[in-house]
N, C-alpha and C. Protein backbone atom coordinates (compact mmCIF):
# COMPACT_ATOMS: atom_id res chain seq x y z
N UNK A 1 0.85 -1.17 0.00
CA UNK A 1 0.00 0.00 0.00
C UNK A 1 0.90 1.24 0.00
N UNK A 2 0.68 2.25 -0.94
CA UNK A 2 1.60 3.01 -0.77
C UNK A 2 1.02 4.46 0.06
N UNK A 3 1.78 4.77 0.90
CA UNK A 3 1.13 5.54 1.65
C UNK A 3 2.07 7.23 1.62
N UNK A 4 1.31 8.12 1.77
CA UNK A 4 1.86 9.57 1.73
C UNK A 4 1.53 10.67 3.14
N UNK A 5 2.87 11.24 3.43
CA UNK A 5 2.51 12.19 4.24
C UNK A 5 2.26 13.66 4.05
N UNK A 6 1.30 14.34 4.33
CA UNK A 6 1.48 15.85 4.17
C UNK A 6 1.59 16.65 5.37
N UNK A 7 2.24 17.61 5.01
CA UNK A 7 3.36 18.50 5.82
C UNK A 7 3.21 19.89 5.79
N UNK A 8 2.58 20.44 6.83
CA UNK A 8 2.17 21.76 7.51
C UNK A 8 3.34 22.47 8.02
N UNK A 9 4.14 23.03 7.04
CA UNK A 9 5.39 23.65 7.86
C UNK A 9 5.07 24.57 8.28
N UNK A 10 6.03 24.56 9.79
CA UNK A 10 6.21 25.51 10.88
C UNK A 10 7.81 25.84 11.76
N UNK A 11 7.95 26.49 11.83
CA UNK A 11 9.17 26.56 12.00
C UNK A 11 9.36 26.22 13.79
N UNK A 12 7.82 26.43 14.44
CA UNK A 12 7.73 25.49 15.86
C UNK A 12 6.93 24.48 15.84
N UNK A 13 5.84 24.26 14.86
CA UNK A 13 5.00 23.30 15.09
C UNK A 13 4.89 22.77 13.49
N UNK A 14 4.64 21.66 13.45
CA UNK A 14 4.59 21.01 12.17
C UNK A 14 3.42 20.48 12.12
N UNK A 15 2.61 20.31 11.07
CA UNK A 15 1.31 19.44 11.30
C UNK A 15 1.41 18.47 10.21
N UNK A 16 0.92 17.37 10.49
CA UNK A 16 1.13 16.18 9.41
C UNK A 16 -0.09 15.51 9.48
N UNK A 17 -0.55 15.01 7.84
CA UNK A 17 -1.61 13.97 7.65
C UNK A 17 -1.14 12.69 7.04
N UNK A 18 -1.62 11.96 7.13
CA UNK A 18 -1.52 10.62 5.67
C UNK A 18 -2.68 10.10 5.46
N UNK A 19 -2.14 9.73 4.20
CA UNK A 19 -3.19 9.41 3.08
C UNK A 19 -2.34 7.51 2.73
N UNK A 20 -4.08 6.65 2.69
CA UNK A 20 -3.08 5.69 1.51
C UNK A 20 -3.66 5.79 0.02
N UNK A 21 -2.84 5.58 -1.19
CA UNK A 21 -3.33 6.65 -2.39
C UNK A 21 -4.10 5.85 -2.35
N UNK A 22 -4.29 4.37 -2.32
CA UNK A 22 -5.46 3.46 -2.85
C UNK A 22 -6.56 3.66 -2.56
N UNK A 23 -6.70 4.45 -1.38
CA UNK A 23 -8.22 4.57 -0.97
C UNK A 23 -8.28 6.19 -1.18
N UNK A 24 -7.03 6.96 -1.08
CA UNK A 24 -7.63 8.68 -1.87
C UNK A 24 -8.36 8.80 -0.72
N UNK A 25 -8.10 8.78 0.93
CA UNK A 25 -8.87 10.25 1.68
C UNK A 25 -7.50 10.21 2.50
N UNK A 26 -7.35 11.76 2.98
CA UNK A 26 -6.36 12.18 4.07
C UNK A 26 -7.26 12.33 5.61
N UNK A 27 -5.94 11.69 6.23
CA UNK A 27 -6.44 11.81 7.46
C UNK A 27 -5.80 12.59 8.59
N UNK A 28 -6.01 12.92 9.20
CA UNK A 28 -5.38 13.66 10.17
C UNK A 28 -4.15 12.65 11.21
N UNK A 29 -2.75 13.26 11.29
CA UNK A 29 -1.81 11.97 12.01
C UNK A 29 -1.48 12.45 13.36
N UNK A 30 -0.95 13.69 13.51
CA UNK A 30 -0.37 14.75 14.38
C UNK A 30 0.25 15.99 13.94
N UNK A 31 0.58 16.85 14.99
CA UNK A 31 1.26 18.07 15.11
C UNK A 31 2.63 17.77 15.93
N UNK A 32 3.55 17.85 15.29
CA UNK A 32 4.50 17.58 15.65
C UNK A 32 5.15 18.88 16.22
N UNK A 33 6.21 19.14 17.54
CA UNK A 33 6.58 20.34 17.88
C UNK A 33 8.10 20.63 17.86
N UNK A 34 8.75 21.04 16.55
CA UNK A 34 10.33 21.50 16.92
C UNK A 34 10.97 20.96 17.99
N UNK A 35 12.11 20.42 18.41
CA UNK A 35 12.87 20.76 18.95
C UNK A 35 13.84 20.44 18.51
N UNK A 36 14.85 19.86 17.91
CA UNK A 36 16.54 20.73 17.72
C UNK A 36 16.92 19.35 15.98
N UNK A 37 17.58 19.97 15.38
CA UNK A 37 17.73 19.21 13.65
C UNK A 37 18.05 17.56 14.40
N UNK A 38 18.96 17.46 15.27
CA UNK A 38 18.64 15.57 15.37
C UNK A 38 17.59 15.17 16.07
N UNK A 39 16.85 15.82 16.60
CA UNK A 39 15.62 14.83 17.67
C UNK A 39 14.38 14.85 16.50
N UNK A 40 14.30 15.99 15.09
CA UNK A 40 13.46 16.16 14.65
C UNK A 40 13.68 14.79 13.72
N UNK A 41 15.01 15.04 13.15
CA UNK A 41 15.42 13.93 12.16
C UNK A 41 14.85 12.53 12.51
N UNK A 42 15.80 12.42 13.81
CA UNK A 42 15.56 11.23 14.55
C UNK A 42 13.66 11.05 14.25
N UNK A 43 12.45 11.62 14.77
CA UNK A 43 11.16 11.86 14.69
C UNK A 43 10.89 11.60 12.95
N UNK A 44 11.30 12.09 12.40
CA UNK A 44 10.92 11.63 10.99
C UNK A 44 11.56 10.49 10.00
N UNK A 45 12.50 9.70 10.44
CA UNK A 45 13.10 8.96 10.06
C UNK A 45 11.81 7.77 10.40
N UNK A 46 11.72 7.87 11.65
CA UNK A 46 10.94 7.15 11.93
C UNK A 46 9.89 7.07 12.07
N UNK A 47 9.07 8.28 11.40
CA UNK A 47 7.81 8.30 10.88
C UNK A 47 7.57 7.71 9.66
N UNK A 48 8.98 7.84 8.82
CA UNK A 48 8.69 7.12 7.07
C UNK A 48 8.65 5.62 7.37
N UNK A 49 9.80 5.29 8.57
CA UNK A 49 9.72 3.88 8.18
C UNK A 49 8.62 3.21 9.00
N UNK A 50 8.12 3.75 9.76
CA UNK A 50 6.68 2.64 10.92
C UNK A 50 5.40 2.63 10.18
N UNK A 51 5.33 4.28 9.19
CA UNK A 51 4.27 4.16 8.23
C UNK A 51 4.62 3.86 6.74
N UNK A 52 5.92 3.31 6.83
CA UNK A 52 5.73 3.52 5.44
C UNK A 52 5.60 4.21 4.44
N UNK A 53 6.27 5.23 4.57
CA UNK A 53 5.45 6.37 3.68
C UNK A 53 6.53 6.75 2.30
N UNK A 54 5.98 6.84 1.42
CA UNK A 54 6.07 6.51 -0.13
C UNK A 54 6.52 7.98 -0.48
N UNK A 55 6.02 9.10 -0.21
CA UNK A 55 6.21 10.36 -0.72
C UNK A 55 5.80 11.41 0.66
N UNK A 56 6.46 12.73 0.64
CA UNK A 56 6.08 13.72 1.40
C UNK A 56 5.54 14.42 0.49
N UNK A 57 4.27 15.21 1.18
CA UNK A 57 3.95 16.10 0.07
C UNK A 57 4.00 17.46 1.58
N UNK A 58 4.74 18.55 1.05
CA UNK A 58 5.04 20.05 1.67
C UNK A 58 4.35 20.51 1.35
N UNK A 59 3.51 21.59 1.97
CA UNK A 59 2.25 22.50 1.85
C UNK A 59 3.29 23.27 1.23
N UNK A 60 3.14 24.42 0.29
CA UNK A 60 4.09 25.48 0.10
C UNK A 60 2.96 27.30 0.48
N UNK A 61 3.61 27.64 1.50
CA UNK A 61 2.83 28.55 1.71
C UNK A 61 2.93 30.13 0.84
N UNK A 62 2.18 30.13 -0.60
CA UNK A 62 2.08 31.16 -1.39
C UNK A 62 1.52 32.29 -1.51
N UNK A 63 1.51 33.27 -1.68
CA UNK A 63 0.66 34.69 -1.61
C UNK A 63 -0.28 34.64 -2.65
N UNK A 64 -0.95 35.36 -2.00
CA UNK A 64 -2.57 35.24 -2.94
C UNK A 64 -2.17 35.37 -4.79
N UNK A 65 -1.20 35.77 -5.49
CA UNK A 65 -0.77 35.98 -6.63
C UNK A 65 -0.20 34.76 -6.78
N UNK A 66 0.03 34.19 -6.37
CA UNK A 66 0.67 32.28 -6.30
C UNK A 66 2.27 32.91 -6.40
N UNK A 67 2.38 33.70 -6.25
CA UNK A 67 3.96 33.85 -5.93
C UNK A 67 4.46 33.48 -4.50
N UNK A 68 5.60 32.48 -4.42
CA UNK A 68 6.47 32.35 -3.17
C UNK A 68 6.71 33.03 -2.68
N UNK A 69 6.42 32.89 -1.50
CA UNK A 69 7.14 33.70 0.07
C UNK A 69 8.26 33.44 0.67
N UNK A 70 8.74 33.90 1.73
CA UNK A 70 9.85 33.57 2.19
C UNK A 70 9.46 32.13 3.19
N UNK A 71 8.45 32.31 3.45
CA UNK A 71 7.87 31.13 4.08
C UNK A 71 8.01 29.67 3.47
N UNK A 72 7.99 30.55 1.77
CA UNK A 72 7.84 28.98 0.86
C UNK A 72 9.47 28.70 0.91
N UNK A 73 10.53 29.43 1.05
CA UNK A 73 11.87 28.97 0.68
C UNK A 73 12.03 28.39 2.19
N UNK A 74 11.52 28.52 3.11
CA UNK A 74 11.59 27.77 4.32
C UNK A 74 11.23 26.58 4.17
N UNK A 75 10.28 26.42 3.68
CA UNK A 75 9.53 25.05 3.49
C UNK A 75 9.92 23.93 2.25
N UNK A 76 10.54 24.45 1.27
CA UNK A 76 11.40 23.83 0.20
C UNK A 76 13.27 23.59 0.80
N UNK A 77 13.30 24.79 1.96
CA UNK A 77 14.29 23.92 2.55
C UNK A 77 14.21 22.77 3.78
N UNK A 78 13.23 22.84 4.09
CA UNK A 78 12.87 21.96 5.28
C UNK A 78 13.01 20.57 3.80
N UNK A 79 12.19 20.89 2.84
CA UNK A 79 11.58 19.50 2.16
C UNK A 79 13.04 18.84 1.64
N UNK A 80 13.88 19.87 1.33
CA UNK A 80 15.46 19.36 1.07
C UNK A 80 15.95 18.00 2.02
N UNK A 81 15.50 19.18 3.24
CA UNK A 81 16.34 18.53 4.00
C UNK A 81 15.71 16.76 4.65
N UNK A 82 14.49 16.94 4.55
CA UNK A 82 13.39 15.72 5.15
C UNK A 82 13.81 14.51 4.00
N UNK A 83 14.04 14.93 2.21
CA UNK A 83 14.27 13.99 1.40
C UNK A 83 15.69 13.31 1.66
N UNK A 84 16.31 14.52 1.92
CA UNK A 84 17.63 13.67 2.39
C UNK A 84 18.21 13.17 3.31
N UNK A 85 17.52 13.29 4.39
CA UNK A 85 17.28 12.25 5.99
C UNK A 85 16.37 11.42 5.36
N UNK A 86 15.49 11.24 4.72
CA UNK A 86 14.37 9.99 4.48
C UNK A 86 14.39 8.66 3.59
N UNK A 87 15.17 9.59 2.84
CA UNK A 87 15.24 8.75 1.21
C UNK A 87 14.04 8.94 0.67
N UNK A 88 12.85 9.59 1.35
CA UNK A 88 11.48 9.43 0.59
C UNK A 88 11.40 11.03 -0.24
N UNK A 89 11.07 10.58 -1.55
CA UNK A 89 10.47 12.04 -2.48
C UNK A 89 9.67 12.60 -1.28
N UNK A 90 10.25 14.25 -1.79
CA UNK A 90 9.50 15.56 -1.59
C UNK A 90 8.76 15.85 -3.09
N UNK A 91 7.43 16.22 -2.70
CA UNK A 91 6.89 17.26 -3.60
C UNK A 91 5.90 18.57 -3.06
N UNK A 92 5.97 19.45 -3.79
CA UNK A 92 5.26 20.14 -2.69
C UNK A 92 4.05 20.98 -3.80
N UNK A 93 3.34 21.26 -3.02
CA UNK A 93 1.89 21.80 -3.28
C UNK A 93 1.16 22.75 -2.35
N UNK A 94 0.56 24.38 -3.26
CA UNK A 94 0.07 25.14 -2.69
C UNK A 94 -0.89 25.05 -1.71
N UNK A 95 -0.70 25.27 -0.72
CA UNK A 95 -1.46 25.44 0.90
C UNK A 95 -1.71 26.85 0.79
N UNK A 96 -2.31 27.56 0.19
CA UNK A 96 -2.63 28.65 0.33
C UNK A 96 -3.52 29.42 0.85
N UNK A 97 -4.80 28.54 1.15
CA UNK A 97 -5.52 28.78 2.22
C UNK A 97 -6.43 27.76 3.32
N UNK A 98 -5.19 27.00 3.50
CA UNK A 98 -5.30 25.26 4.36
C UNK A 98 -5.32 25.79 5.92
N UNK A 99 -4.62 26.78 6.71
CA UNK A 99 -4.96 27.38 7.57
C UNK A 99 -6.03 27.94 7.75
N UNK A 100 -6.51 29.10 7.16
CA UNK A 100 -7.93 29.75 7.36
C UNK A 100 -8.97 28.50 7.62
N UNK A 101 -8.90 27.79 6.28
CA UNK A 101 -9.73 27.02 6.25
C UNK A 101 -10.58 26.40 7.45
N UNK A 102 -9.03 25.37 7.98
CA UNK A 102 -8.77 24.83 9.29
C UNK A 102 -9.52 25.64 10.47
N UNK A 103 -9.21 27.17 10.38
CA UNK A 103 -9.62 27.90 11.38
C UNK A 103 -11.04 28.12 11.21
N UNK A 104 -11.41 28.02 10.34
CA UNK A 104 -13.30 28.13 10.58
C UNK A 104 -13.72 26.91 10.41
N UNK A 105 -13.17 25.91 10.11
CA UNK A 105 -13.68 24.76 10.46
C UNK A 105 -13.62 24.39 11.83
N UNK A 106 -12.64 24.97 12.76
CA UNK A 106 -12.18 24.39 14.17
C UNK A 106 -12.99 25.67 15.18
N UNK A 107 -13.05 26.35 14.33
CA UNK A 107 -14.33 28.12 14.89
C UNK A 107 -15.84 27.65 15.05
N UNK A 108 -16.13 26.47 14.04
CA UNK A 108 -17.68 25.99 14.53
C UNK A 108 -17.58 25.08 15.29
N UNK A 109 -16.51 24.35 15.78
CA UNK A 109 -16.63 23.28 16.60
C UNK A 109 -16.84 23.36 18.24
N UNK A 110 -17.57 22.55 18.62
CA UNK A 110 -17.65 23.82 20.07
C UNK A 110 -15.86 22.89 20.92
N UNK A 111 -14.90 23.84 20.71
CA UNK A 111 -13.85 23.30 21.42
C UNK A 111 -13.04 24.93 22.38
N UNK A 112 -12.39 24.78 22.77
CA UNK A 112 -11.76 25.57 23.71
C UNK A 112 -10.75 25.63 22.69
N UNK A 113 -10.39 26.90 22.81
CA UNK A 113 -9.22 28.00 22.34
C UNK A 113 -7.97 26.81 22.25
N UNK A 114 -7.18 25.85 23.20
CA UNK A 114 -6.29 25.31 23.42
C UNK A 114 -6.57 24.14 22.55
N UNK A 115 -7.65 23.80 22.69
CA UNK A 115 -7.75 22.48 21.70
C UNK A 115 -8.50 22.64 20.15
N UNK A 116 -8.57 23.90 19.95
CA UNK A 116 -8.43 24.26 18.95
C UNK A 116 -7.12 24.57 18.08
N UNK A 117 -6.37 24.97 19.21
CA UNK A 117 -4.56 25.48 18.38
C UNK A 117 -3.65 23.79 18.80
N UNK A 118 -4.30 22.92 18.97
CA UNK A 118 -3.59 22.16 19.29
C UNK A 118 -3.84 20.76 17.92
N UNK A 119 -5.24 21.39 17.35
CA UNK A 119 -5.52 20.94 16.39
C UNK A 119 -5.25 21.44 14.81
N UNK A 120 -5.03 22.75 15.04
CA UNK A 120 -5.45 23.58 13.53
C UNK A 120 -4.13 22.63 12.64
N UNK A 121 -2.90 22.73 13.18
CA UNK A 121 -1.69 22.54 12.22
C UNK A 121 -2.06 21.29 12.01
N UNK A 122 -2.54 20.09 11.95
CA UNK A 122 -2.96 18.88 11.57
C UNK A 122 -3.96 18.82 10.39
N UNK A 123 -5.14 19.51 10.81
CA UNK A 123 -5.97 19.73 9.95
C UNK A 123 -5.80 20.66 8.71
N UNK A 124 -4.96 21.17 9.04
CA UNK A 124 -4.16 22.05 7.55
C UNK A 124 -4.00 21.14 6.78
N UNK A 125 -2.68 20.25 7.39
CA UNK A 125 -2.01 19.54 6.70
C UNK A 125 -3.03 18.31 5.83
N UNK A 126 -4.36 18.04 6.97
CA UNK A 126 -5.46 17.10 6.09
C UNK A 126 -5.77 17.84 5.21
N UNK A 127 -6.10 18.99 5.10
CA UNK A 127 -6.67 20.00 4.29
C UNK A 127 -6.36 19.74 2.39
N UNK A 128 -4.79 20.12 2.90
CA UNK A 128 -3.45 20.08 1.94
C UNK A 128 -3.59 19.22 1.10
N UNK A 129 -3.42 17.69 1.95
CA UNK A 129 -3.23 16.53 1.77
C UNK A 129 -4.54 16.20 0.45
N UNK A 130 -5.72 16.49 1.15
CA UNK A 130 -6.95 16.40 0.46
C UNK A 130 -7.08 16.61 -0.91
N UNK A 131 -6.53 18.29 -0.82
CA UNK A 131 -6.52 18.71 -2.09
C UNK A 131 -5.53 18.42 -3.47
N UNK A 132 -4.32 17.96 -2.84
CA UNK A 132 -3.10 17.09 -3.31
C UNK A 132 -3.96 16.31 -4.46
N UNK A 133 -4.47 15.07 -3.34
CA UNK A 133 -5.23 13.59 -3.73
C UNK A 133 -6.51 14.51 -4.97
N UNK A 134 -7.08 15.13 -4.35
CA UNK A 134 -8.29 15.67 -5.20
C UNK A 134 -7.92 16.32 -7.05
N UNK A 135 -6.50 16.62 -6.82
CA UNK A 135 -5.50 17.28 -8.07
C UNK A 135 -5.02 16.10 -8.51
N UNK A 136 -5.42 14.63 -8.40
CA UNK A 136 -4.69 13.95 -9.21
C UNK A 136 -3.57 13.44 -8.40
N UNK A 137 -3.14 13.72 -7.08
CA UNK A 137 -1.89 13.12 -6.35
C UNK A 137 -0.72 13.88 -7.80
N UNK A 138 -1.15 14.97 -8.27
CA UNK A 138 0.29 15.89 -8.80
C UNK A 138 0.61 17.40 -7.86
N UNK A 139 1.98 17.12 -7.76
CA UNK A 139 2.24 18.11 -7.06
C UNK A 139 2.94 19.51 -8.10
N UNK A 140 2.67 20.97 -7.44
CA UNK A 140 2.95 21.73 -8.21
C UNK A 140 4.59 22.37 -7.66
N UNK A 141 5.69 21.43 -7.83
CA UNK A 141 6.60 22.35 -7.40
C UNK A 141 6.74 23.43 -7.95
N UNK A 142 6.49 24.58 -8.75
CA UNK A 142 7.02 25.77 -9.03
C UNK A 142 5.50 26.76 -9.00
N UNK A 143 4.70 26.79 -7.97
CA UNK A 143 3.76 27.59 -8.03
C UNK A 143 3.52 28.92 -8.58
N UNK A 144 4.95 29.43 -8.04
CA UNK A 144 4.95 31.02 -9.13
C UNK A 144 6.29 31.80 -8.86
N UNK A 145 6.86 32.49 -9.28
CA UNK A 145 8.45 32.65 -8.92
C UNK A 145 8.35 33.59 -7.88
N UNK A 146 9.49 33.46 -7.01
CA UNK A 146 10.19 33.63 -5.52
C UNK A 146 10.02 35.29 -5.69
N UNK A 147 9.52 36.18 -4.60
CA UNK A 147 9.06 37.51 -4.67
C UNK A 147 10.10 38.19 -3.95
């Protein structure tokens, strides 16, 4: 079964979904929280290999003109760096409005402020993930040139 993760970059909190392509829905996995390049490594090494996971797909966070942010060269370097601790393909795909989203979806839920922010970066990343699978499982690395 080949299975995929998507990836809510944050430079403190990470949010991640997976998907298996055969069945095409994303699910929500966790929010993962920074702390230092080997404990993270260490954390994702061993997220590819317990799930298995076939491909990363990186939210790339773009400005409403689909031009890259500095956010997005953060996140194409994070994806550098995750392919080459993983061995697993990076591709990445516009998240451009996988947060908001998240946030009025987690705004009707009757939850408390804390378990709302403890959720949003996950559900991005389902968000992401969703729309990935919904595009065909193609990812758009070059959304629009670097601003």
């Amino acid at each position: 079964m080949s299975r995929i993760a998507g990836i809510d970059y944050g430079t403190v909190r990470i949010g991640i979904a997976t998907a298996d392509l055969e069945v095409g829905i994303a699910g929500p996995y966790e929010n993962y929280n920074r702390r230092s390049e080997r404990l993270d490594g260490e954390y994702f090494a061993t997220l590819a290999r317990e799930e298995r996971i076939t491909r990363f797909v990186v939210g790339l966070p773009v400005h409403l003109s689909g031009n890259e942010s500095q956010k997005s060269r953060e996140a194409r370097d994070f994806g550098t760096w995750l392919e080459k601790l993983t061995g697993v393909p990076v591709e990445y795909f516009d998240e451009r409005y996988t947060s908001a989203e998240a946030e009025e979806i987690l705004g009707d839920a009757q939850l408390t402020k804390k378990q709302r922010k403890a959720r949003l970066d996950q559900l991005a990343a389902q968000i992401m993930l969703t729309a990935y699978l919904e595009a065909g499982a193609k990812g758009n690395d070059a959304p629009g040139e670097l601003e």
